[in-house]
PDB file of N, CA and C in Angstrom:
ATOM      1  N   UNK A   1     -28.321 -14.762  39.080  1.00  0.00           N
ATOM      2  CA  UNK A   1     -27.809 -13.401  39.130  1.00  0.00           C
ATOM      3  C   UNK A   1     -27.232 -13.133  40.519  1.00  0.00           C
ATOM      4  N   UNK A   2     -26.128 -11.981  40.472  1.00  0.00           N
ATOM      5  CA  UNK A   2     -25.577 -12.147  41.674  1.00  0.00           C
ATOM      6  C   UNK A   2     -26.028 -11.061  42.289  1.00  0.00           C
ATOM      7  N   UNK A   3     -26.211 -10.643  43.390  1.00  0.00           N
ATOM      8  CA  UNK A   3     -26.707  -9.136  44.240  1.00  0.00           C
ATOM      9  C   UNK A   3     -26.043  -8.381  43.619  1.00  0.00           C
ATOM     10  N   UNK A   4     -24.961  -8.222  43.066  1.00  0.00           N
ATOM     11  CA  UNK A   4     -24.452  -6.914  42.281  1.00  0.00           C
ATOM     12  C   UNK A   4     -25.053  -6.478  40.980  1.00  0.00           C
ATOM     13  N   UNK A   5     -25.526  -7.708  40.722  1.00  0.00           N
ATOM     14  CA  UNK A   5     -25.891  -7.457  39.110  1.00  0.00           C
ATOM     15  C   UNK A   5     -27.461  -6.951  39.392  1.00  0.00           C
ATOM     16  N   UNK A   6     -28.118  -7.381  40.124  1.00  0.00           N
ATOM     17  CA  UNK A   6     -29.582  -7.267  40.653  1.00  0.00           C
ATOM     18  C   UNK A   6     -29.403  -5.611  40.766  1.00  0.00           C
ATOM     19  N   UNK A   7     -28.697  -5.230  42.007  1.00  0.00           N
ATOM     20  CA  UNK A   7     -28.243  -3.703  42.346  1.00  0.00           C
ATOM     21  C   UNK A   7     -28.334  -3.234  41.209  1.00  0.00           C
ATOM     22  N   UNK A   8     -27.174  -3.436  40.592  1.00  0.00           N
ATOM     23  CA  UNK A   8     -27.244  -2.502  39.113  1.00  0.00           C
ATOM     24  C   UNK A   8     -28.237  -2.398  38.107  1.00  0.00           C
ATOM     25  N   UNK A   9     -29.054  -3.342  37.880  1.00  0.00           N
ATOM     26  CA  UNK A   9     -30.266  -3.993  37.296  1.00  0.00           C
ATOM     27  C   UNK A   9     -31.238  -2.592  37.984  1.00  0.00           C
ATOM     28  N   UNK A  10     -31.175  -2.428  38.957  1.00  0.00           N
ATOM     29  CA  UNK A  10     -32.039  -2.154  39.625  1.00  0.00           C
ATOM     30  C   UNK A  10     -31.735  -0.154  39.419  1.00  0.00           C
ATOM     31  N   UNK A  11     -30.140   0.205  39.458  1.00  0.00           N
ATOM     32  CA  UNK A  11     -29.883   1.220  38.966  1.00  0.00           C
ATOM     33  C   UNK A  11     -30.222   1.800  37.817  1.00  0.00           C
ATOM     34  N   UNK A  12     -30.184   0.631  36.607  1.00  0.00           N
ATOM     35  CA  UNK A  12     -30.797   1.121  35.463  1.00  0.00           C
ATOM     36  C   UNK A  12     -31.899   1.382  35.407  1.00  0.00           C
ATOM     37  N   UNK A  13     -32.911   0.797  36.122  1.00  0.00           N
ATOM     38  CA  UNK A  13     -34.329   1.056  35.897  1.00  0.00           C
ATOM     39  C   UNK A  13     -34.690   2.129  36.437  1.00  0.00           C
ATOM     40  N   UNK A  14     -34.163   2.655  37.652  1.00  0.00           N
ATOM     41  CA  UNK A  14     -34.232   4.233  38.209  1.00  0.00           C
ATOM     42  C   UNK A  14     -33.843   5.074  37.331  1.00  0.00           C
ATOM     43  N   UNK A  15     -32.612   5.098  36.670  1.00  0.00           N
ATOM     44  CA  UNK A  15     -32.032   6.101  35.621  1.00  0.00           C
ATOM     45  C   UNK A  15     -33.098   5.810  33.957  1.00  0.00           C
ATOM     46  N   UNK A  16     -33.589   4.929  34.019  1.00  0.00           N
ATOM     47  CA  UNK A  16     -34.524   5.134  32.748  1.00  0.00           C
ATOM     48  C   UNK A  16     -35.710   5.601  33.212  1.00  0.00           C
ATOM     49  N   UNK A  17     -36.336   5.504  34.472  1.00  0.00           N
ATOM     50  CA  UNK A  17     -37.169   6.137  35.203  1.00  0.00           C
ATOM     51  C   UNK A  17     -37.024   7.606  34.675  1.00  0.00           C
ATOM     52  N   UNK A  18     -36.020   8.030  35.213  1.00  0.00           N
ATOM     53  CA  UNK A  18     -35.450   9.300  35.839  1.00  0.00           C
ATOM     54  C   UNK A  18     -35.546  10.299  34.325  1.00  0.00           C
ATOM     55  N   UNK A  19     -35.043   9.391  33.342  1.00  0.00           N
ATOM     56  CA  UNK A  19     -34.650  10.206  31.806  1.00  0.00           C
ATOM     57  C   UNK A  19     -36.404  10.271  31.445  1.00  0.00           C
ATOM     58  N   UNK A  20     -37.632   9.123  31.378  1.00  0.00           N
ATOM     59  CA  UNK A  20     -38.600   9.515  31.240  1.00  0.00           C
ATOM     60  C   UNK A  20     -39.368  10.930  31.716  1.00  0.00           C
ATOM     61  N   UNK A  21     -38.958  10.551  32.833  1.00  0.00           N
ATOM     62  CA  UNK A  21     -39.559  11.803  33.806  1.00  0.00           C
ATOM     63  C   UNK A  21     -39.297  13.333  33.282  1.00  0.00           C
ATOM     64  N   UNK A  22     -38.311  13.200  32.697  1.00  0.00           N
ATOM     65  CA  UNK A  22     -37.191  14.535  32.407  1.00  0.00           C
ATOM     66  C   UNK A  22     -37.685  14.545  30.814  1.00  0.00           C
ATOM     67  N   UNK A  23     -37.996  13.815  30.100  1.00  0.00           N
ATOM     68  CA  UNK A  23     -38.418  13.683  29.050  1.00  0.00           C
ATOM     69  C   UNK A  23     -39.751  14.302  29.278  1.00  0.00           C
ATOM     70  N   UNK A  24     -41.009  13.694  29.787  1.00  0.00           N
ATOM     71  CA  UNK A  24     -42.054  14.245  29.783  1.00  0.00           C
ATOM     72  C   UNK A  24     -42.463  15.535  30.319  1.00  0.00           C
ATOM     73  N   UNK A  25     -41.334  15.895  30.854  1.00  0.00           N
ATOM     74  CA  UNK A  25     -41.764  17.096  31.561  1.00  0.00           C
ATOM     75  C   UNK A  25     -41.203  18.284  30.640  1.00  0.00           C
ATOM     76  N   UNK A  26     -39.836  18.391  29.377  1.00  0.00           N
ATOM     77  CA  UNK A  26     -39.394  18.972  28.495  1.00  0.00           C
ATOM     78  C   UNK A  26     -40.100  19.262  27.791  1.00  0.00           C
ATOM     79  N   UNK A  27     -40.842  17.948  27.024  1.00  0.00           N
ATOM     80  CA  UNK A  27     -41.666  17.728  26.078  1.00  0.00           C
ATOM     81  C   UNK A  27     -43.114  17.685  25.626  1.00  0.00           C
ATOM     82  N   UNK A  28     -43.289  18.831  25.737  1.00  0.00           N
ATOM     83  CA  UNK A  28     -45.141  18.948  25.825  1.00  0.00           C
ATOM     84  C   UNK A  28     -45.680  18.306  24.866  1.00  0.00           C
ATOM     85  N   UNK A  29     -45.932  17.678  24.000  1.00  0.00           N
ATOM     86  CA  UNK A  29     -46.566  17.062  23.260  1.00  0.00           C
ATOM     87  C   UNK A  29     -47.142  15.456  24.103  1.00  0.00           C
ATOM     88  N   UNK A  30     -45.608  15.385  24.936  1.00  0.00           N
ATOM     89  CA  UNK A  30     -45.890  13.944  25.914  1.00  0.00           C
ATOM     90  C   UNK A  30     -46.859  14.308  27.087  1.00  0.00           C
ATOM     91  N   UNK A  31     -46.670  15.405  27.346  1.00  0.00           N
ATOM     92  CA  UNK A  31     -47.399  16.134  28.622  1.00  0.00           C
ATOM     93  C   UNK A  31     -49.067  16.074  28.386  1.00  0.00           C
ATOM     94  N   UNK A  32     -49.524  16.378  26.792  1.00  0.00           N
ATOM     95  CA  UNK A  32     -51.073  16.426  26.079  1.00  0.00           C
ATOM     96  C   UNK A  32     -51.167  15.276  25.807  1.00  0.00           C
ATOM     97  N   UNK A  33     -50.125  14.058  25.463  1.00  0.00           N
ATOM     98  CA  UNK A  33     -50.976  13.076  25.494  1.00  0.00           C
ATOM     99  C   UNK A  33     -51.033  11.823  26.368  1.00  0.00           C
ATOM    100  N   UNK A  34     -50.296  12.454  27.558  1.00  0.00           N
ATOM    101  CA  UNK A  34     -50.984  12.142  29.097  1.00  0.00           C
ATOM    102  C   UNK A  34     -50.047  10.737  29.284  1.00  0.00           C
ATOM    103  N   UNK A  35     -48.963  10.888  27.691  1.00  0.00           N
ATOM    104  CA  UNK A  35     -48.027   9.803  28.713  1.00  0.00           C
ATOM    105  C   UNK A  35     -47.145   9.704  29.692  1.00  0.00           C
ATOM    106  N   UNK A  36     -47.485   8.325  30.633  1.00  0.00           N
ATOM    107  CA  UNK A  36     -46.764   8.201  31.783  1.00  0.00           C
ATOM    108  C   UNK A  36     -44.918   8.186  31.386  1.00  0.00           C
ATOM    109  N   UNK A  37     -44.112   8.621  32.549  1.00  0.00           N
ATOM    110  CA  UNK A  37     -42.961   8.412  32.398  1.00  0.00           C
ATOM    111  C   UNK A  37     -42.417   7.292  32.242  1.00  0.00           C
ATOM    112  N   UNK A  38     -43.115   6.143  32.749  1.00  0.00           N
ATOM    113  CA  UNK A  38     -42.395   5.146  33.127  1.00  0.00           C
ATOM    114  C   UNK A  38     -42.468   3.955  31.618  1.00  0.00           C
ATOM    115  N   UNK A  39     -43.759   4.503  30.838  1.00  0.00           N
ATOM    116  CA  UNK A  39     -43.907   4.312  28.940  1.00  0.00           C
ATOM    117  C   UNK A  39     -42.333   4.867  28.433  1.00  0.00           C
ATOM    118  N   UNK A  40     -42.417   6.090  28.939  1.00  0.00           N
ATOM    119  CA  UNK A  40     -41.140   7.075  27.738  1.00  0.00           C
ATOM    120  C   UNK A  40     -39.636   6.196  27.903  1.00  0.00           C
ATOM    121  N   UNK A  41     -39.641   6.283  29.852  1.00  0.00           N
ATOM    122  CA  UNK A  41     -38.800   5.619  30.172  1.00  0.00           C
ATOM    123  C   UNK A  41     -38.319   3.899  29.222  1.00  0.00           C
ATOM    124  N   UNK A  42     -39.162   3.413  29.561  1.00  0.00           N
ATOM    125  CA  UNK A  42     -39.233   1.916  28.737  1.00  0.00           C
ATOM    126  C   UNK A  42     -38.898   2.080  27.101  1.00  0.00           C
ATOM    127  N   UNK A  43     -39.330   2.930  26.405  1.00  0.00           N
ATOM    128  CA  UNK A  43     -39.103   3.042  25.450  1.00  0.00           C
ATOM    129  C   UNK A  43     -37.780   3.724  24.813  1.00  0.00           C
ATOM    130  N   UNK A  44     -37.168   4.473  25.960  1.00  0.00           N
ATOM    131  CA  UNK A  44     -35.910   5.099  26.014  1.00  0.00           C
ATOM    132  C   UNK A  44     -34.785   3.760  26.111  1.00  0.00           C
ATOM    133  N   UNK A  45     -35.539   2.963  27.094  1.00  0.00           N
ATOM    134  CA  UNK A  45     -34.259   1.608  27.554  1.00  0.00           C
ATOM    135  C   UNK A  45     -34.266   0.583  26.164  1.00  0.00           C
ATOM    136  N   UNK A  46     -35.541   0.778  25.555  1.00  0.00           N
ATOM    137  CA  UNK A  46     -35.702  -0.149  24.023  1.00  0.00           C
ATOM    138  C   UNK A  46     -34.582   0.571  22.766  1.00  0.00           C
ATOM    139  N   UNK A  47     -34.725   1.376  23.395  1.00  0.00           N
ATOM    140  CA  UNK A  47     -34.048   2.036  22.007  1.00  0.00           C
ATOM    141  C   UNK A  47     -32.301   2.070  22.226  1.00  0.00           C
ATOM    142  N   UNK A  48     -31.834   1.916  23.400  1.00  0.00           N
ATOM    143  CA  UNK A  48     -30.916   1.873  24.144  1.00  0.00           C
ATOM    144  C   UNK A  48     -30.226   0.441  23.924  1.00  0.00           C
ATOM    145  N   UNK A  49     -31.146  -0.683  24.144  1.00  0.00           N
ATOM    146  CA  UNK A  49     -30.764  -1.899  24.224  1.00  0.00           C
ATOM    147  C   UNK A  49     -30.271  -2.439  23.685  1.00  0.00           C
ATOM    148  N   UNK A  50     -30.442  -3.914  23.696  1.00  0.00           N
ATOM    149  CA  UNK A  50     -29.193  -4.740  22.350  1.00  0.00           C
ATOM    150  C   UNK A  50     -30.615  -4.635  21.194  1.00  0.00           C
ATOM    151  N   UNK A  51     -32.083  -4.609  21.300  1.00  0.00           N
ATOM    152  CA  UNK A  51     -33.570  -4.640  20.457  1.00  0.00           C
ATOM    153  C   UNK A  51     -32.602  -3.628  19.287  1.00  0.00           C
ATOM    154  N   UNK A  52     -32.374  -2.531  19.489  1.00  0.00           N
ATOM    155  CA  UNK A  52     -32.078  -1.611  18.245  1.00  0.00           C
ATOM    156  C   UNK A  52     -30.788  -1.021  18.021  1.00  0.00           C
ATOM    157  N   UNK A  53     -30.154  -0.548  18.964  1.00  0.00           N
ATOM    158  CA  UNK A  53     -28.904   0.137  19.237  1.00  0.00           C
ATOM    159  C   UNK A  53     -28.160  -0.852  19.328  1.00  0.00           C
ATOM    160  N   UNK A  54     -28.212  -1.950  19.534  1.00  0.00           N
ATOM    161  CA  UNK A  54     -27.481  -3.756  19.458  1.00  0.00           C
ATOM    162  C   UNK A  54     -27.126  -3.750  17.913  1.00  0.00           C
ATOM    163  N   UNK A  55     -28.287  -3.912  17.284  1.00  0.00           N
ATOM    164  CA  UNK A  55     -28.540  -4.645  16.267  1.00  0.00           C
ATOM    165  C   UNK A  55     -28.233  -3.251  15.039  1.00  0.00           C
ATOM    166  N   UNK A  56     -28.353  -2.245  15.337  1.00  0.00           N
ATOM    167  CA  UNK A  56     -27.160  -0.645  14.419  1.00  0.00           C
ATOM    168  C   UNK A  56     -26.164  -1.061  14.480  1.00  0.00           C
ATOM    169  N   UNK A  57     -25.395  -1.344  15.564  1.00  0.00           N
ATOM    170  CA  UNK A  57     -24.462  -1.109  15.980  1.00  0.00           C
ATOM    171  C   UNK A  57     -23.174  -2.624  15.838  1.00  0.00           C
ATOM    172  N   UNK A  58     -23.690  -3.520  15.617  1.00  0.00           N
ATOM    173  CA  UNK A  58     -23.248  -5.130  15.741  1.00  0.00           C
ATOM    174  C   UNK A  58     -22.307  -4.917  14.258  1.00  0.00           C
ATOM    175  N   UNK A  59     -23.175  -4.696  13.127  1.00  0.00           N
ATOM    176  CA  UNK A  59     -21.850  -5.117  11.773  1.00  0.00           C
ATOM    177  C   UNK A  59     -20.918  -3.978  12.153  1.00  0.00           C
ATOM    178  N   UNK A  60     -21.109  -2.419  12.895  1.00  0.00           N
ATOM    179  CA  UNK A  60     -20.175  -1.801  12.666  1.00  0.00           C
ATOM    180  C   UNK A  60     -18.851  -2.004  13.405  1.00  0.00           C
ATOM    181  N   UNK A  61     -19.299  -2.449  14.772  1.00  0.00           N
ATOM    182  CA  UNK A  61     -18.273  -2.247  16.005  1.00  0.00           C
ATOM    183  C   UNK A  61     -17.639  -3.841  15.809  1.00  0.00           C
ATOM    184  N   UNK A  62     -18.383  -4.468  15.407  1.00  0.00           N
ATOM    185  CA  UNK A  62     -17.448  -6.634  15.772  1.00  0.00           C
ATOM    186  C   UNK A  62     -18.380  -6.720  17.094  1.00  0.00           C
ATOM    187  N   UNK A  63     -18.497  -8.392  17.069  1.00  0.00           N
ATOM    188  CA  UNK A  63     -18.829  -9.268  18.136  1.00  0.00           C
ATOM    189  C   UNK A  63     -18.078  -8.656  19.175  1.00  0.00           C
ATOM    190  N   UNK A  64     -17.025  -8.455  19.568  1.00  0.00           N
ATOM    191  CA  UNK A  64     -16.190  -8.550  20.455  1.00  0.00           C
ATOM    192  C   UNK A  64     -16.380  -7.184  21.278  1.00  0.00           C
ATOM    193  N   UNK A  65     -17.229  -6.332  20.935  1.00  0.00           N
ATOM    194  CA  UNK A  65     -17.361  -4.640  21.572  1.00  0.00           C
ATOM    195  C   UNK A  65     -18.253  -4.704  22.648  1.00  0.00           C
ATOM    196  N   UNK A  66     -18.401  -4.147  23.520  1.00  0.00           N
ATOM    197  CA  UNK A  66     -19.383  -3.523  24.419  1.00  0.00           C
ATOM    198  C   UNK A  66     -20.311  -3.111  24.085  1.00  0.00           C
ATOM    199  N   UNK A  67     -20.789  -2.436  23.171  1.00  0.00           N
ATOM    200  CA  UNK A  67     -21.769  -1.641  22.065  1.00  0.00           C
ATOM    201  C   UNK A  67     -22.636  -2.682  21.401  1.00  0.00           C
ATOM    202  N   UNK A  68     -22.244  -4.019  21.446  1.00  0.00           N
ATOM    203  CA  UNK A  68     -22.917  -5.504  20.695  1.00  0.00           C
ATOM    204  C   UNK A  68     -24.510  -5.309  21.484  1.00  0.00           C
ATOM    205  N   UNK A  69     -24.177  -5.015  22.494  1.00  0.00           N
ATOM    206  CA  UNK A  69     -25.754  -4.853  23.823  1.00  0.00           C
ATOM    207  C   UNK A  69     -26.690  -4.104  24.058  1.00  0.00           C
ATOM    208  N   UNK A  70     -25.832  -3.211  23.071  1.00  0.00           N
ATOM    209  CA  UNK A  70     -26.162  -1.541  23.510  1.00  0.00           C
ATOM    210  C   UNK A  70     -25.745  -0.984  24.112  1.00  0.00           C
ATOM    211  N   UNK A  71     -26.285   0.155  25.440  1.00  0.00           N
ATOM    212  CA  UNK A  71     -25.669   0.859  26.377  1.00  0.00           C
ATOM    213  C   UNK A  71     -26.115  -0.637  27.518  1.00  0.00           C
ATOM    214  N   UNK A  72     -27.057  -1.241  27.788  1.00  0.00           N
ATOM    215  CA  UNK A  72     -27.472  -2.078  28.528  1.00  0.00           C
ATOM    216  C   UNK A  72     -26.586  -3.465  28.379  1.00  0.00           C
ATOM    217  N   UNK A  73     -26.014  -3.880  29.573  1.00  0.00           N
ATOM    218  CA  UNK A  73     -24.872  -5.204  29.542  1.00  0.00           C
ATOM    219  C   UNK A  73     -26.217  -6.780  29.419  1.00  0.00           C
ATOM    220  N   UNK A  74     -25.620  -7.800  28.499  1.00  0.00           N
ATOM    221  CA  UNK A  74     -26.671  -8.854  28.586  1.00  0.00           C
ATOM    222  C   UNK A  74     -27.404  -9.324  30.359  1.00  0.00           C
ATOM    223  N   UNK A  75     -26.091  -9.248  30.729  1.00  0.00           N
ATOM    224  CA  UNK A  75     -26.827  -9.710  31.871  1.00  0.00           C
ATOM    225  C   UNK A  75     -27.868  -9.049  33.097  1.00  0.00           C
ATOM    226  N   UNK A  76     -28.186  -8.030  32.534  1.00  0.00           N
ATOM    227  CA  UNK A  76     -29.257  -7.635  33.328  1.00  0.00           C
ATOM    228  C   UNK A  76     -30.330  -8.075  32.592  1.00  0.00           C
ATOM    229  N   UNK A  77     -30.723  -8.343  31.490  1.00  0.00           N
ATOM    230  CA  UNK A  77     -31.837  -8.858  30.418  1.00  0.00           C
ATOM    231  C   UNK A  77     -31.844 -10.607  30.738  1.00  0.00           C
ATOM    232  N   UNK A  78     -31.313 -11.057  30.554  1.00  0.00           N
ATOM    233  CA  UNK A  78     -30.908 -12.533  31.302  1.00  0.00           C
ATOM    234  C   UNK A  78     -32.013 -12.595  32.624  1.00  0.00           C
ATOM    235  N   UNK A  79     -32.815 -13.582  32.148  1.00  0.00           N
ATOM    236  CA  UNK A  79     -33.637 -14.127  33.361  1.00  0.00           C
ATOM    237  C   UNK A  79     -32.840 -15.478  34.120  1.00  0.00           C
ATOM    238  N   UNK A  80     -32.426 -15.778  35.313  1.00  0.00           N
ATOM    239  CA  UNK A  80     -32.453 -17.313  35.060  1.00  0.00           C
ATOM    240  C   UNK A  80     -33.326 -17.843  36.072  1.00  0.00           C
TER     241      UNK A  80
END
């Protein structure tokens, strides 16, 4: 991975941070059952990813779309 991609890697995880946070604090039901942001967060980036929003989204858009990944690009998921 290159320092840019790391950076950005690193942007997303603040901004899914950030939407948890904003989530739990809207949403009282998350507030009573004492979940952390950084759960909502994670589960916001799952639902986001190529895991579900990939795999909706793949027969409609073609291989060839941006949307194949989700909102999230492969290569931040890419370990090497």
């Amino acid at each position: 991975m290159t320092p840019n991609q790391i950076g950005f890697a690193l942007l997303y995880l603040g901004l899914f941070l950030l939407i948890g946070k904003w989530l739990r604090v809207k949403v009282k039901w998350l507030q009573n059952l004492f979940v952390p942001s950084s759960i909502i967060g994670g589960f916001v980036a799952l639902l986001v990813g190529p895991q579900v929003l990939g795999k909706l989204l793949a027969p409609l858009v073609g291989d060839a779309s941006f949307f194949v990944d989700g909102v999230i690009p492969s290569t931040f998921i890419s370990v090497r």
